[in-house]
PDB file of N, CA and C in Angstrom:
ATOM      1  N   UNK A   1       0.814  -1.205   0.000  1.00  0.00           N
ATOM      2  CA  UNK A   1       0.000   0.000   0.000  1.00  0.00           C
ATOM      3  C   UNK A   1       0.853   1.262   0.000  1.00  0.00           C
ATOM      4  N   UNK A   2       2.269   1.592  -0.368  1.00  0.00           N
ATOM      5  CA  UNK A   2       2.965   2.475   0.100  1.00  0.00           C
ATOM      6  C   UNK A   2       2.674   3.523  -0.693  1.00  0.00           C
ATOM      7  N   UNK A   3       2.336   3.305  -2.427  1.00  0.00           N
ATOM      8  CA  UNK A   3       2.130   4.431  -2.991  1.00  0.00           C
ATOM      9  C   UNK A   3       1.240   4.804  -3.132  1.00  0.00           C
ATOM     10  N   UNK A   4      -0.335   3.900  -2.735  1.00  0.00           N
ATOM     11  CA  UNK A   4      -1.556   4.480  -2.473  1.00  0.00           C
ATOM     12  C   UNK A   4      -1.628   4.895  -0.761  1.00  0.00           C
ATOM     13  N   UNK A   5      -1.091   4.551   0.032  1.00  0.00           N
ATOM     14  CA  UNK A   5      -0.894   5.497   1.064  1.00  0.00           C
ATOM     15  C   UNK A   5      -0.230   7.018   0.599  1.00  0.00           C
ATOM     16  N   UNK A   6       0.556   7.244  -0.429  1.00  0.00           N
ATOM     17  CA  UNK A   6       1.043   8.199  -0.702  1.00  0.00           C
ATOM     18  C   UNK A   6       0.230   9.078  -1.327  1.00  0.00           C
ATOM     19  N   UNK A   7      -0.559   8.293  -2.454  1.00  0.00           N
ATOM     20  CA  UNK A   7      -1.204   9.714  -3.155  1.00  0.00           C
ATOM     21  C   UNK A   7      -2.711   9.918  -2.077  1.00  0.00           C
ATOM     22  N   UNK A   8      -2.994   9.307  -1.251  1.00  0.00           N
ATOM     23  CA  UNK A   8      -4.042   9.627  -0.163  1.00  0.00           C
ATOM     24  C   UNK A   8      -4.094  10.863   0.835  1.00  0.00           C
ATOM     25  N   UNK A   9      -2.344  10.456   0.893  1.00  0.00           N
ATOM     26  CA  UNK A   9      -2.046  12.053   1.915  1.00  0.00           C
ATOM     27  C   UNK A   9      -2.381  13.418   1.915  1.00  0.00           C
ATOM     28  N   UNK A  10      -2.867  13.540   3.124  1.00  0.00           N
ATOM     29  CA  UNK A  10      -3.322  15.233   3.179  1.00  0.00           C
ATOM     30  C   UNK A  10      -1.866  16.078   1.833  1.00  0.00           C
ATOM     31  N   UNK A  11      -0.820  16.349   2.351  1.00  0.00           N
ATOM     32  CA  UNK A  11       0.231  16.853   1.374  1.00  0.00           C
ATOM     33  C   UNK A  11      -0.262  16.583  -0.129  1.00  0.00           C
ATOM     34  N   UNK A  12      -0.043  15.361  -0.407  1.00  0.00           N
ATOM     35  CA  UNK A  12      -0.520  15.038  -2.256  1.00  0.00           C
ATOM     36  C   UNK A  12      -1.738  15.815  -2.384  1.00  0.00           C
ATOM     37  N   UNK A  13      -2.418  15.988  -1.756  1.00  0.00           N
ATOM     38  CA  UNK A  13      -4.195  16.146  -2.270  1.00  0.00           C
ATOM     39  C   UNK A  13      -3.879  18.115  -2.591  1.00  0.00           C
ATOM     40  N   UNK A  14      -3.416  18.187  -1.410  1.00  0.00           N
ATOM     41  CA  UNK A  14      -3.254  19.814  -1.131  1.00  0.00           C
ATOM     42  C   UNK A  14      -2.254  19.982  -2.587  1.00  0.00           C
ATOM     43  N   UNK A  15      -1.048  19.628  -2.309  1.00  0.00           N
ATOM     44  CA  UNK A  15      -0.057  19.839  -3.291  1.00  0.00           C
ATOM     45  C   UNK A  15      -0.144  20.002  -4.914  1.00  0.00           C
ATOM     46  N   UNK A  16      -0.459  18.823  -5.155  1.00  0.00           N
ATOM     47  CA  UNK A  16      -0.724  18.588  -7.051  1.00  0.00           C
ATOM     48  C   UNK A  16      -2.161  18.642  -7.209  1.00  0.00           C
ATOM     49  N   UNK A  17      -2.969  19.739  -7.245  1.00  0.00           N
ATOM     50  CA  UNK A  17      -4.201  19.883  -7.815  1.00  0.00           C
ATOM     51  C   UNK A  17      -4.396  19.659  -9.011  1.00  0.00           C
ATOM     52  N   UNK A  18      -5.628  20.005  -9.848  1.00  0.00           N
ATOM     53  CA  UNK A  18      -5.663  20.012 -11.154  1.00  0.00           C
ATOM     54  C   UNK A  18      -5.585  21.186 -11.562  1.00  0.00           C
ATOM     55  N   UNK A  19      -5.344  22.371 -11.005  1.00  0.00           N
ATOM     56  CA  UNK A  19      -5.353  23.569 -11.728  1.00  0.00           C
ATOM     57  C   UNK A  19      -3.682  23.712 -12.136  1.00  0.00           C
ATOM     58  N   UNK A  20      -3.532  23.224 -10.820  1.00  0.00           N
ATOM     59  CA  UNK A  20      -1.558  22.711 -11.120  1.00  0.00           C
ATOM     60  C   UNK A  20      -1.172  22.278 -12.363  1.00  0.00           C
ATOM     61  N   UNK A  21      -1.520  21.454 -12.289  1.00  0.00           N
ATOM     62  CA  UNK A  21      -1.334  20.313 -13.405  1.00  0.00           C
ATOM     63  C   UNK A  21      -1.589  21.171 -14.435  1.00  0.00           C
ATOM     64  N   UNK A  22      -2.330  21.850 -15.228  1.00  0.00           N
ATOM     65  CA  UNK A  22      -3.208  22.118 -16.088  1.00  0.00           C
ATOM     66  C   UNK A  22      -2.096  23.388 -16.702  1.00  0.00           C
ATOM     67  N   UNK A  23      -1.542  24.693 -15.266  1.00  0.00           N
ATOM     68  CA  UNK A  23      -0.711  25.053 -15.625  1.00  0.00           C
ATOM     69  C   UNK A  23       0.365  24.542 -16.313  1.00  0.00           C
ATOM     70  N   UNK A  24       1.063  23.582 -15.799  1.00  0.00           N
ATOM     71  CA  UNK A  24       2.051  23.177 -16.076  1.00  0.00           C
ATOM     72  C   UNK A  24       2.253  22.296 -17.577  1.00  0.00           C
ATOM     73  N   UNK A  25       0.787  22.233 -18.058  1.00  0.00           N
ATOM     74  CA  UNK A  25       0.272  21.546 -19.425  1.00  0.00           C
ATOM     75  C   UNK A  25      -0.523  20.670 -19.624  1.00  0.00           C
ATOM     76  N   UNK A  26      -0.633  19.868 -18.758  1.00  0.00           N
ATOM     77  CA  UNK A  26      -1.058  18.292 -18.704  1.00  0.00           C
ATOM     78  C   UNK A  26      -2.881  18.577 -19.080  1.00  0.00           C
ATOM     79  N   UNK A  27      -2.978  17.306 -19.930  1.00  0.00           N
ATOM     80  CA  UNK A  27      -4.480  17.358 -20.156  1.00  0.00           C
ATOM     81  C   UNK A  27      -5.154  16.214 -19.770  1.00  0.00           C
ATOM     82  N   UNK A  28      -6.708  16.448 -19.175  1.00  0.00           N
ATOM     83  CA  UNK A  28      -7.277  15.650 -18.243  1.00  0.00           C
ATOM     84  C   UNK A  28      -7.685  14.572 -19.376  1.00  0.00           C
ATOM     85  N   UNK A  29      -8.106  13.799 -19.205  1.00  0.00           N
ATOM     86  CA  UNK A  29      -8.450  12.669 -19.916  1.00  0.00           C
ATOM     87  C   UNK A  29      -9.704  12.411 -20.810  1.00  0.00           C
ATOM     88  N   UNK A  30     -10.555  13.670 -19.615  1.00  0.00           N
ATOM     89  CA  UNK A  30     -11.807  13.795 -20.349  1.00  0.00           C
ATOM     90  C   UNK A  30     -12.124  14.863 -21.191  1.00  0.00           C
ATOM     91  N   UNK A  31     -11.092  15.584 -20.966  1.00  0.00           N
ATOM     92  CA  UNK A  31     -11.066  16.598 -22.030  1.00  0.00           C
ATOM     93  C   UNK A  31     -10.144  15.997 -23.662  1.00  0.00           C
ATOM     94  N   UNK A  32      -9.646  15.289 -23.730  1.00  0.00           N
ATOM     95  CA  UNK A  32      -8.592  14.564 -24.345  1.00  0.00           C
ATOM     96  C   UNK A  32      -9.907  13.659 -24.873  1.00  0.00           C
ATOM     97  N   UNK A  33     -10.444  12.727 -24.344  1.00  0.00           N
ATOM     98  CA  UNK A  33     -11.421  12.298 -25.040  1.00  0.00           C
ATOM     99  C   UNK A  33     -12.628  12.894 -25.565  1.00  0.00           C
ATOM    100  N   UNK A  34     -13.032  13.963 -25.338  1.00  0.00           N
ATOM    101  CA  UNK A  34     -14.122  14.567 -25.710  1.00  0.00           C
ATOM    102  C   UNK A  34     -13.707  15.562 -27.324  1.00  0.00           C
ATOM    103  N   UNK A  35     -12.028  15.797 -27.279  1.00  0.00           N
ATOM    104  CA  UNK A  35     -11.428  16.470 -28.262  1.00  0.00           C
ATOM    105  C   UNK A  35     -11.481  15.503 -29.225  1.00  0.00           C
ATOM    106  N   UNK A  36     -10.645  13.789 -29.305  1.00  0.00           N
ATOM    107  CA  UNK A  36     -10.974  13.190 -29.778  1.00  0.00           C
ATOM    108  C   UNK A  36     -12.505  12.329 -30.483  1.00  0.00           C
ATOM    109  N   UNK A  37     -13.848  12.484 -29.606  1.00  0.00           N
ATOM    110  CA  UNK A  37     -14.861  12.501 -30.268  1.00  0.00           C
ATOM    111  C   UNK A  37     -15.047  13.573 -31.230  1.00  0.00           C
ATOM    112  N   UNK A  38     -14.713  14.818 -31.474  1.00  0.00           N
ATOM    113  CA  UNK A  38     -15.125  15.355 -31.970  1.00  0.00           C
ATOM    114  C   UNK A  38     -14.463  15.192 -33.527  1.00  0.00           C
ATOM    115  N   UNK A  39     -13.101  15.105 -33.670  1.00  0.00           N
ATOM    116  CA  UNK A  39     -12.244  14.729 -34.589  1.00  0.00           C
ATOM    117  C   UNK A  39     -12.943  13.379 -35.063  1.00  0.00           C
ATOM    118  N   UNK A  40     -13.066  12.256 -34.388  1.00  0.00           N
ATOM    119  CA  UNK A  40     -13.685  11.219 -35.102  1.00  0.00           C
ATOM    120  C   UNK A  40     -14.913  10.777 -34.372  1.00  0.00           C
ATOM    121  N   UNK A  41     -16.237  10.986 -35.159  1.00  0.00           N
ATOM    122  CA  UNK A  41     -17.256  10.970 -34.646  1.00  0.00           C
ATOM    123  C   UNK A  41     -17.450   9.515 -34.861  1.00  0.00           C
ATOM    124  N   UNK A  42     -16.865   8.674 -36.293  1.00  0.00           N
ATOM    125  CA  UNK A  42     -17.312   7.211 -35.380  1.00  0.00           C
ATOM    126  C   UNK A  42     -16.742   6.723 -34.433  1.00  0.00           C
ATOM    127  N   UNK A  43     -15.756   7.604 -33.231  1.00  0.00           N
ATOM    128  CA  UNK A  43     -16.087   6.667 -32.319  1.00  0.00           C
ATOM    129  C   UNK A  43     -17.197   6.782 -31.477  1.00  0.00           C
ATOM    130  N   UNK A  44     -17.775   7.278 -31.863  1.00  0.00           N
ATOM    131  CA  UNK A  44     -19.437   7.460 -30.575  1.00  0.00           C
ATOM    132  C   UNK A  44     -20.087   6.394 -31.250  1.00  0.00           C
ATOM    133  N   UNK A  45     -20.131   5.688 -32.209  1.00  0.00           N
ATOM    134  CA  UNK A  45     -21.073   4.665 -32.934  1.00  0.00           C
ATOM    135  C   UNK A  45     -20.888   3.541 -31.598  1.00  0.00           C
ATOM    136  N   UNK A  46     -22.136   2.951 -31.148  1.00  0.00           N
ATOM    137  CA  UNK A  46     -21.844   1.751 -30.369  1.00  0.00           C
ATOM    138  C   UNK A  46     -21.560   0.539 -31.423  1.00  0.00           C
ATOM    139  N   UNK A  47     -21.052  -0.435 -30.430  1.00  0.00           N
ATOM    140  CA  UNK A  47     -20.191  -1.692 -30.889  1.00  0.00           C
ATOM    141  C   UNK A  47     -21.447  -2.750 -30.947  1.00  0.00           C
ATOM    142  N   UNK A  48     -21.555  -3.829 -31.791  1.00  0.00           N
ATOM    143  CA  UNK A  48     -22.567  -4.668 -31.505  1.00  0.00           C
ATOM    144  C   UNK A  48     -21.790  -5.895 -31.547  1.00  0.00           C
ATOM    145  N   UNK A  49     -21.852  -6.749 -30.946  1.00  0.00           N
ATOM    146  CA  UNK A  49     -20.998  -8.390 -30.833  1.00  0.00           C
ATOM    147  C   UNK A  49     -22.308  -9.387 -31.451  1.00  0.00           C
ATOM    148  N   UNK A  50     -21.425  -9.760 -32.238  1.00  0.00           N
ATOM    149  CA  UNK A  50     -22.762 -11.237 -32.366  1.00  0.00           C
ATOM    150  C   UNK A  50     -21.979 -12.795 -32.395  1.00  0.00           C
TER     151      UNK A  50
END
């Protein structure tokens, strides 16, 4: 449990926010996927298995 004890800590939570992050460049995932739906709209088509 050492590195999920780590990112749990009061310090981590306070420390690396997302506005942090965001400065520093990094893009959230759901923004990253929502950019990508838009570029390719079939991926919103659902999948059918038969």
């Amino acid at each position: 449990m050492g590195g999920w004890a780590i990112a749990q800590s009061p310090i981590m939570v306070t420390t690396i926010t997302v506005k942090r992050l965001q400065q520093k460049g990094y893009v959230s995932l759901t923004t990253q996927l929502s950019k990508s739906r838009r570029v390719m709209p079939e991926a919103q088509l659902k999948l059918t298995f038969i």
